[in-house]
PDB file of N, CA and C in Angstrom:
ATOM      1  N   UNK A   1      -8.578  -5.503 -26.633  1.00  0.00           N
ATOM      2  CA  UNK A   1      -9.187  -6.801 -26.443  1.00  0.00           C
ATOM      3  C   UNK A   1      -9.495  -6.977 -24.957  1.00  0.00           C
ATOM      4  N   UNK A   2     -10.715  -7.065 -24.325  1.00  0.00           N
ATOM      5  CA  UNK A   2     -11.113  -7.694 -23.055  1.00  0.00           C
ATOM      6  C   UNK A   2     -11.086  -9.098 -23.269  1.00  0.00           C
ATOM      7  N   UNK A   3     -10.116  -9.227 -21.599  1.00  0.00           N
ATOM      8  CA  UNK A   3      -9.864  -9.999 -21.037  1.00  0.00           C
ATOM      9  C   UNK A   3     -11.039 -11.424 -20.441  1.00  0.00           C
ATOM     10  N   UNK A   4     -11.893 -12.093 -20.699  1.00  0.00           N
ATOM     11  CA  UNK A   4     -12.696 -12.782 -20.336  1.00  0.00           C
ATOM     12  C   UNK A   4     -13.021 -12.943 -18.868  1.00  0.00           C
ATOM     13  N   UNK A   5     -11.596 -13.101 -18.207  1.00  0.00           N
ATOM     14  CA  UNK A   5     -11.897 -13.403 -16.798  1.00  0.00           C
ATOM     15  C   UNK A   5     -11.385 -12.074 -16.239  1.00  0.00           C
ATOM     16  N   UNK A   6     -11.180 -11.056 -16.770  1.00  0.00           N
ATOM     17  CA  UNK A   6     -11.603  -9.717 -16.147  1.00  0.00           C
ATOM     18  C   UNK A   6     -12.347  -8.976 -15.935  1.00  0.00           C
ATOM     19  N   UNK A   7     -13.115  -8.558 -15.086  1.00  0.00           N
ATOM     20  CA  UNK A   7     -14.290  -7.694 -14.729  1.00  0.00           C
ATOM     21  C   UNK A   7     -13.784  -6.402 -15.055  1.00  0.00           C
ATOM     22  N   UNK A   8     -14.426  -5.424 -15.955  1.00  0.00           N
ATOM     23  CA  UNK A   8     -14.746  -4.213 -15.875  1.00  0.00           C
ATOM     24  C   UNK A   8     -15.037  -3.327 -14.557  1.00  0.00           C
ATOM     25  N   UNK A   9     -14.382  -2.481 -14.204  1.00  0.00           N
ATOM     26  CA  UNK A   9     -15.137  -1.767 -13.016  1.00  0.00           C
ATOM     27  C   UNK A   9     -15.702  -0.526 -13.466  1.00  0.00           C
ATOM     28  N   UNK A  10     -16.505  -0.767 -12.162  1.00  0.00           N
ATOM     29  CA  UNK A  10     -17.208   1.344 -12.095  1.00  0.00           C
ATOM     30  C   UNK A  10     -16.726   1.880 -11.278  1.00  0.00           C
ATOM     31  N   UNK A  11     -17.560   3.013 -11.746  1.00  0.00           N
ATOM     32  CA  UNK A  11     -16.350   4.362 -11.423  1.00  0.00           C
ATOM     33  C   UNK A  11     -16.672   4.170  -9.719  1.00  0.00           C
ATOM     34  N   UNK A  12     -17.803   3.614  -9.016  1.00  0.00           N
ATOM     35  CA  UNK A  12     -17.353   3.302  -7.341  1.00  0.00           C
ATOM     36  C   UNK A  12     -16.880   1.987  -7.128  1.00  0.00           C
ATOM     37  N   UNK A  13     -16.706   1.121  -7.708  1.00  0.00           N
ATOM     38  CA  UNK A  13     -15.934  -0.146  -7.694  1.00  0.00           C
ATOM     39  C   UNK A  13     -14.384   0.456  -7.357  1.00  0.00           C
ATOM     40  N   UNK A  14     -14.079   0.734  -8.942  1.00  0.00           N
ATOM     41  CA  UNK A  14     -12.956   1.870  -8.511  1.00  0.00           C
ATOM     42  C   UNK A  14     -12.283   2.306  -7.402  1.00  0.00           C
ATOM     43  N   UNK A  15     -13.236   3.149  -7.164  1.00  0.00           N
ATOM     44  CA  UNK A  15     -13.319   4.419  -5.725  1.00  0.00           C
ATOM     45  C   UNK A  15     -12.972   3.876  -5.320  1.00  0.00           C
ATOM     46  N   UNK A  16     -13.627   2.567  -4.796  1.00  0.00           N
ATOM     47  CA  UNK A  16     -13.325   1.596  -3.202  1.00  0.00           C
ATOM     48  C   UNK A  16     -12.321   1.372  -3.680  1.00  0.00           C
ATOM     49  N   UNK A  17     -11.550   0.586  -4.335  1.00  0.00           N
ATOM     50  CA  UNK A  17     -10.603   0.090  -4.421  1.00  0.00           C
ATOM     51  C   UNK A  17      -9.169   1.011  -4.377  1.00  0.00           C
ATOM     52  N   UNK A  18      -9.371   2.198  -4.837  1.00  0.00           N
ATOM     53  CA  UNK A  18      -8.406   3.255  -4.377  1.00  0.00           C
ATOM     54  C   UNK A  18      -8.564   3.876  -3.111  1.00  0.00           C
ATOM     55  N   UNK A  19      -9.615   3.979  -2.127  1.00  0.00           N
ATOM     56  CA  UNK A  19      -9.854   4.498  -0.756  1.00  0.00           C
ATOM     57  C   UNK A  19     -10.194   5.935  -1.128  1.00  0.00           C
ATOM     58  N   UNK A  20     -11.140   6.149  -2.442  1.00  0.00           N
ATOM     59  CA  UNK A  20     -11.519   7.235  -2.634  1.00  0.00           C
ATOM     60  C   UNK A  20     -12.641   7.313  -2.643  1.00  0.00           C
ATOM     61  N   UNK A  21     -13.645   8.915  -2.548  1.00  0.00           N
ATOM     62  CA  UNK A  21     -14.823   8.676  -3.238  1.00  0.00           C
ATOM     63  C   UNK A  21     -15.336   8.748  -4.838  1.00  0.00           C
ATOM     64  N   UNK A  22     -16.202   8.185  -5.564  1.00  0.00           N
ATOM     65  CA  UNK A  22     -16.336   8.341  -6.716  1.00  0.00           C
ATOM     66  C   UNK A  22     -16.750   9.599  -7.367  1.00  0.00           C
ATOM     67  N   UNK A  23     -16.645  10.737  -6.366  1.00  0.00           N
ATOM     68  CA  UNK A  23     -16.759  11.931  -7.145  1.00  0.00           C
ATOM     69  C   UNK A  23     -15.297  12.556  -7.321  1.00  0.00           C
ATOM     70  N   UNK A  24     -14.577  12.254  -6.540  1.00  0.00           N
ATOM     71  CA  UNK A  24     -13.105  12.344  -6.868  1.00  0.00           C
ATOM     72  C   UNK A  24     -12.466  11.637  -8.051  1.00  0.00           C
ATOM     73  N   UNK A  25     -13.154  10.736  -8.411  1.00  0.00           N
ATOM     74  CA  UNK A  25     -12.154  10.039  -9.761  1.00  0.00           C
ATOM     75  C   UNK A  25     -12.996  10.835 -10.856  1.00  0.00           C
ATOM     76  N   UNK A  26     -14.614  11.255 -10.753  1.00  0.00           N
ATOM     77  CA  UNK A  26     -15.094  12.031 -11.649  1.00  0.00           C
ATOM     78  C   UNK A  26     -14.427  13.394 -12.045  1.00  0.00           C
ATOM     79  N   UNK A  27     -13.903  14.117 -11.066  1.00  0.00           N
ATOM     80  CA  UNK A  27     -13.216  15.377 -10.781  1.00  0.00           C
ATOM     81  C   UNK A  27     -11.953  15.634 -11.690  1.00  0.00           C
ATOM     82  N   UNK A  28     -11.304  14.026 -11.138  1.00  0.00           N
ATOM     83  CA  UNK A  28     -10.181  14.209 -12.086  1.00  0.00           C
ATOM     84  C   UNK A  28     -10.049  13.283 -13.858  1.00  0.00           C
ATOM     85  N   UNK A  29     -11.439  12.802 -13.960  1.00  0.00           N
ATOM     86  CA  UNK A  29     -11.824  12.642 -15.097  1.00  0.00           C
ATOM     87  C   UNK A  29     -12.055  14.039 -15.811  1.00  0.00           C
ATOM     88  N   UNK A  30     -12.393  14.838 -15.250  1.00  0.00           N
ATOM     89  CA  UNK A  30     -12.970  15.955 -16.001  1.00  0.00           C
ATOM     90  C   UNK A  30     -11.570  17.042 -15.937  1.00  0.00           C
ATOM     91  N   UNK A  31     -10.792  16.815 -15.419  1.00  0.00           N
ATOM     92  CA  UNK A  31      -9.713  17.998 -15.606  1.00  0.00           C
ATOM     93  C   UNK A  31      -9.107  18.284 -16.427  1.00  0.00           C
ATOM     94  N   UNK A  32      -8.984  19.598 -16.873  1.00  0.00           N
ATOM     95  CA  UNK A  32      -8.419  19.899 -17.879  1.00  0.00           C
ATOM     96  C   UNK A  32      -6.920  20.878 -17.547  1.00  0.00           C
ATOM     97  N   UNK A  33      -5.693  20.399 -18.652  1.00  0.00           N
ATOM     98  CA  UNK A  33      -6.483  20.290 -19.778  1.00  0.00           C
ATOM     99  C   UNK A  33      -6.210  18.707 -20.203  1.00  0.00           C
ATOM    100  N   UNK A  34      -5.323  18.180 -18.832  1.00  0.00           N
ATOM    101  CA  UNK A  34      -5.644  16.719 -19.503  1.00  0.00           C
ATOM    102  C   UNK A  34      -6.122  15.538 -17.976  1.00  0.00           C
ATOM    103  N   UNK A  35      -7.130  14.918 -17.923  1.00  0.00           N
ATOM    104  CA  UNK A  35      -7.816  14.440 -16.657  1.00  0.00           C
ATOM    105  C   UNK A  35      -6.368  13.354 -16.087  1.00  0.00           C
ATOM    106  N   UNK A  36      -6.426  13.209 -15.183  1.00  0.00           N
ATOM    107  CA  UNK A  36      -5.428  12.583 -13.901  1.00  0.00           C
ATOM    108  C   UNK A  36      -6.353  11.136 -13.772  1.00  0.00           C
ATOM    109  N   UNK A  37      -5.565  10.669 -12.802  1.00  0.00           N
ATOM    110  CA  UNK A  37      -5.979   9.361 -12.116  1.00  0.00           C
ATOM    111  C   UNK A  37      -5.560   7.874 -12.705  1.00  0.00           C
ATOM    112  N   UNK A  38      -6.200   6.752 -12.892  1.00  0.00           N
ATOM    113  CA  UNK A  38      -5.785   5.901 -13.228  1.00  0.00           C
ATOM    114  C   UNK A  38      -6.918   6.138 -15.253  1.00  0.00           C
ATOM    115  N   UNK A  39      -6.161   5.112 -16.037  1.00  0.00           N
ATOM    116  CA  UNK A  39      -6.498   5.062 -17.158  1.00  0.00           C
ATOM    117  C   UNK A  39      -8.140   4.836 -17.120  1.00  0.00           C
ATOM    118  N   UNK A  40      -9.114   5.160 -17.818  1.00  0.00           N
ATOM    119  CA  UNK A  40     -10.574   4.844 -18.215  1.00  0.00           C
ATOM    120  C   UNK A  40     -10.969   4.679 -19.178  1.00  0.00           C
ATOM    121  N   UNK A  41     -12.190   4.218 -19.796  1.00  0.00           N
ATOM    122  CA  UNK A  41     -13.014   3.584 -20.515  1.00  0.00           C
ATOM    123  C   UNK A  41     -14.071   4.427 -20.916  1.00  0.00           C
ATOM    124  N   UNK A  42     -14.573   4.823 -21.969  1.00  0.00           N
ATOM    125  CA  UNK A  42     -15.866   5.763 -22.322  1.00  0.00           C
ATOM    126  C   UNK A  42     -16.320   4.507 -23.032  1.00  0.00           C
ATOM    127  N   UNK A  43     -17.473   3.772 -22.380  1.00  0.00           N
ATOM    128  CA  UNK A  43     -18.482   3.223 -23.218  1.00  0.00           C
ATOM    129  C   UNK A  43     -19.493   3.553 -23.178  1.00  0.00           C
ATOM    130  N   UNK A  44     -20.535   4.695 -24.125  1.00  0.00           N
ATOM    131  CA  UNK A  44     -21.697   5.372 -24.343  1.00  0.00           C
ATOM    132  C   UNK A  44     -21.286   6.169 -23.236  1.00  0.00           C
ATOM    133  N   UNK A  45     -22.087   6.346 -22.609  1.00  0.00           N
ATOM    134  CA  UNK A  45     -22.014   7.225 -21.754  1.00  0.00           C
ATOM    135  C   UNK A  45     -21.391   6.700 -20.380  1.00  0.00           C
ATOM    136  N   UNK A  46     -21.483   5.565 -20.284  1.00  0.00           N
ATOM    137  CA  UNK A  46     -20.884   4.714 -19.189  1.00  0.00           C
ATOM    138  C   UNK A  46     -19.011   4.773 -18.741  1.00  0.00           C
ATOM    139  N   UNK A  47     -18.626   4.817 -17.638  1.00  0.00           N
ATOM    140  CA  UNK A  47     -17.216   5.336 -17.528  1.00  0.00           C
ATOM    141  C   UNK A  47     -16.723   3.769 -16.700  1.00  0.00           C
ATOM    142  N   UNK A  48     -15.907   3.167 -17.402  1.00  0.00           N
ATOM    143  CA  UNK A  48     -15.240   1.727 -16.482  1.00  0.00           C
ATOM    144  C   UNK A  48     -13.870   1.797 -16.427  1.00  0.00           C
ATOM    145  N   UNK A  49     -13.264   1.401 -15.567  1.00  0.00           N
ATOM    146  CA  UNK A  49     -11.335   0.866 -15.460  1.00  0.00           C
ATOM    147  C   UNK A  49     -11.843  -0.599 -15.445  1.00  0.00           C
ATOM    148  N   UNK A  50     -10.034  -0.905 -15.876  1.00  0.00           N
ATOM    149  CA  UNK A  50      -9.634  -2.238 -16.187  1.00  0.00           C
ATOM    150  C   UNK A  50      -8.934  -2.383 -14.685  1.00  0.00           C
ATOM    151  N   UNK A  51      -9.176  -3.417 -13.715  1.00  0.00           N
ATOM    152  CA  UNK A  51      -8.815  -3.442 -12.798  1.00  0.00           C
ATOM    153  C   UNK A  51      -7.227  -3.389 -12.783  1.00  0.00           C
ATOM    154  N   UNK A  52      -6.207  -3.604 -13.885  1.00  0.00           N
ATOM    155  CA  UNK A  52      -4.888  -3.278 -14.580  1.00  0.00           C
ATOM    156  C   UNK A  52      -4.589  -2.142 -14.308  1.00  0.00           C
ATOM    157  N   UNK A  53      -5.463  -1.143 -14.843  1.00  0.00           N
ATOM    158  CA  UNK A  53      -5.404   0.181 -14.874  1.00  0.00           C
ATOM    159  C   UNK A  53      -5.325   0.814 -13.778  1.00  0.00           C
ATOM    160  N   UNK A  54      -6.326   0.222 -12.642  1.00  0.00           N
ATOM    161  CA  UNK A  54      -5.974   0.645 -11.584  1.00  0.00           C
ATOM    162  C   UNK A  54      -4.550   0.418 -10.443  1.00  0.00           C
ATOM    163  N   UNK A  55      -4.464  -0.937 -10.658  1.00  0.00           N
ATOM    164  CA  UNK A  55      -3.188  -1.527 -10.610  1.00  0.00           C
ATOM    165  C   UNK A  55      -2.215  -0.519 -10.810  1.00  0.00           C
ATOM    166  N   UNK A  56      -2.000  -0.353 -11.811  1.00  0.00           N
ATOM    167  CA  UNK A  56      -0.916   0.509 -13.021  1.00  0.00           C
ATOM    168  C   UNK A  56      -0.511   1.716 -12.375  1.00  0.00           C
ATOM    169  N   UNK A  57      -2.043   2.309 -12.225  1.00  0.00           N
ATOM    170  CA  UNK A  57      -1.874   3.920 -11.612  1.00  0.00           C
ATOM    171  C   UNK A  57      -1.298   3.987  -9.587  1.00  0.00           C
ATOM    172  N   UNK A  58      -1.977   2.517  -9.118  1.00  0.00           N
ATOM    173  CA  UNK A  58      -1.503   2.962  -7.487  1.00  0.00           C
ATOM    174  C   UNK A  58       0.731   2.745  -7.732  1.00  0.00           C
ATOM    175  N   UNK A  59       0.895   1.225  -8.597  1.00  0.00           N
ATOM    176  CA  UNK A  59       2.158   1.608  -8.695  1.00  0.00           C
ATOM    177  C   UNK A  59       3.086   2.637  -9.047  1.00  0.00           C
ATOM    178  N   UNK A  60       2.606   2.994  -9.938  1.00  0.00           N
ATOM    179  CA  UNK A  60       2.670   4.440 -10.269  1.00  0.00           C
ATOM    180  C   UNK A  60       3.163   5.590  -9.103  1.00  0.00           C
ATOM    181  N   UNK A  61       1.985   5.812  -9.074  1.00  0.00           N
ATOM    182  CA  UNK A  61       1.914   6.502  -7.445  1.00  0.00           C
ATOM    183  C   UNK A  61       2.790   6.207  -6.236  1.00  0.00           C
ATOM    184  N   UNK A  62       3.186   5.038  -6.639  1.00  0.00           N
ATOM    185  CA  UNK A  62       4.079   4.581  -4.770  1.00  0.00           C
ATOM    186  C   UNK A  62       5.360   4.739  -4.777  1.00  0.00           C
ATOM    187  N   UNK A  63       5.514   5.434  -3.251  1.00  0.00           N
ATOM    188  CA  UNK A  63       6.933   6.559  -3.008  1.00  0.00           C
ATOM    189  C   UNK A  63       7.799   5.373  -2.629  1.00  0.00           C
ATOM    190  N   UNK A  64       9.086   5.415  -3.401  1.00  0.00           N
ATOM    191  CA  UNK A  64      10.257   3.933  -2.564  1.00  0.00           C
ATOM    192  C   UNK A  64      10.709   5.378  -1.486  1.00  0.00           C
ATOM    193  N   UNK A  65      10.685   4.631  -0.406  1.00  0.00           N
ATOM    194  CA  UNK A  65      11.569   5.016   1.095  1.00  0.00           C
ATOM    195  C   UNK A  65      12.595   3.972   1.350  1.00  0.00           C
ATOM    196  N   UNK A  66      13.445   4.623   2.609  1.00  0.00           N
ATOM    197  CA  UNK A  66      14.940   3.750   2.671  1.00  0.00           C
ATOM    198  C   UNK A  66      13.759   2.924   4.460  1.00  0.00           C
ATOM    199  N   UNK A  67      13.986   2.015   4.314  1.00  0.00           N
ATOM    200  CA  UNK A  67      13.629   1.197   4.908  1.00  0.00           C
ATOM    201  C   UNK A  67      14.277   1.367   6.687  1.00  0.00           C
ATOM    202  N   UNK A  68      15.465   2.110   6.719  1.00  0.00           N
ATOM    203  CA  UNK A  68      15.969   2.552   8.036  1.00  0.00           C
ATOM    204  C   UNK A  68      14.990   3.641   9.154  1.00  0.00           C
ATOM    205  N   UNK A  69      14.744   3.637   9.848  1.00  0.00           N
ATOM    206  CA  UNK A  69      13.700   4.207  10.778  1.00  0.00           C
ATOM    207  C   UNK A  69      14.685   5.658  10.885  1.00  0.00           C
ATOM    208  N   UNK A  70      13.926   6.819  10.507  1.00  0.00           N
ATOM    209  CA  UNK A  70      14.817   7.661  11.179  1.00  0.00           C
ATOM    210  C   UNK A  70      14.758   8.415  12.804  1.00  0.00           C
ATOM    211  N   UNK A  71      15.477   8.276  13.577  1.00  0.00           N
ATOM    212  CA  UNK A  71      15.376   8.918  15.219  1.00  0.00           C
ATOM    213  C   UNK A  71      15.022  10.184  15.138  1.00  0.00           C
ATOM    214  N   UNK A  72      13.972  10.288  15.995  1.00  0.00           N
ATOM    215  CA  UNK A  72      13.626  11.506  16.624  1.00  0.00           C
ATOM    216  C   UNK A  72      14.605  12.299  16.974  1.00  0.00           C
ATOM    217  N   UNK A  73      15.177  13.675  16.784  1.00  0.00           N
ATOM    218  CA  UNK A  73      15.800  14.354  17.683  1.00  0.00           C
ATOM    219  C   UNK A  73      15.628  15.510  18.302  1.00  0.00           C
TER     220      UNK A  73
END
């Protein structure tokens, strides 16, 4: 079910929004044997994320560190 007050993105909507280019999310759309990145959309031929999805995948992705600075030695 779409969301009404959610916009669909494209695949460079996307991009920007991850600090990638959109041939990189194509790249790993196409990998086999199973494609990477955040979740997508096949409508006809058209490729969209749920701005969720993208959401989903940077949390995903993010490393917890210990918050203490460590010294140079």
């Amino acid at each position: 079910m779409i969301d009404e007050t959610q916009k669909l993105l494209t695949n460079s909507e996307a991009a920007d929004l991850l600090g990638l280019s959109p041939r990189t999310l194509e790249s790993w759309r196409a990998a086999h044997p199973k494609p990477v990145g955040p979740k997508f959309l096949r409508i006809g031929r058209s490729i969209r994320y749920r701005p969720a999805d993208v959401n989903g995948y940077l949390t995903r992705r993010t490393v917890e560190t210990d918050d203490v600075a460590v010294a140079a030695g």
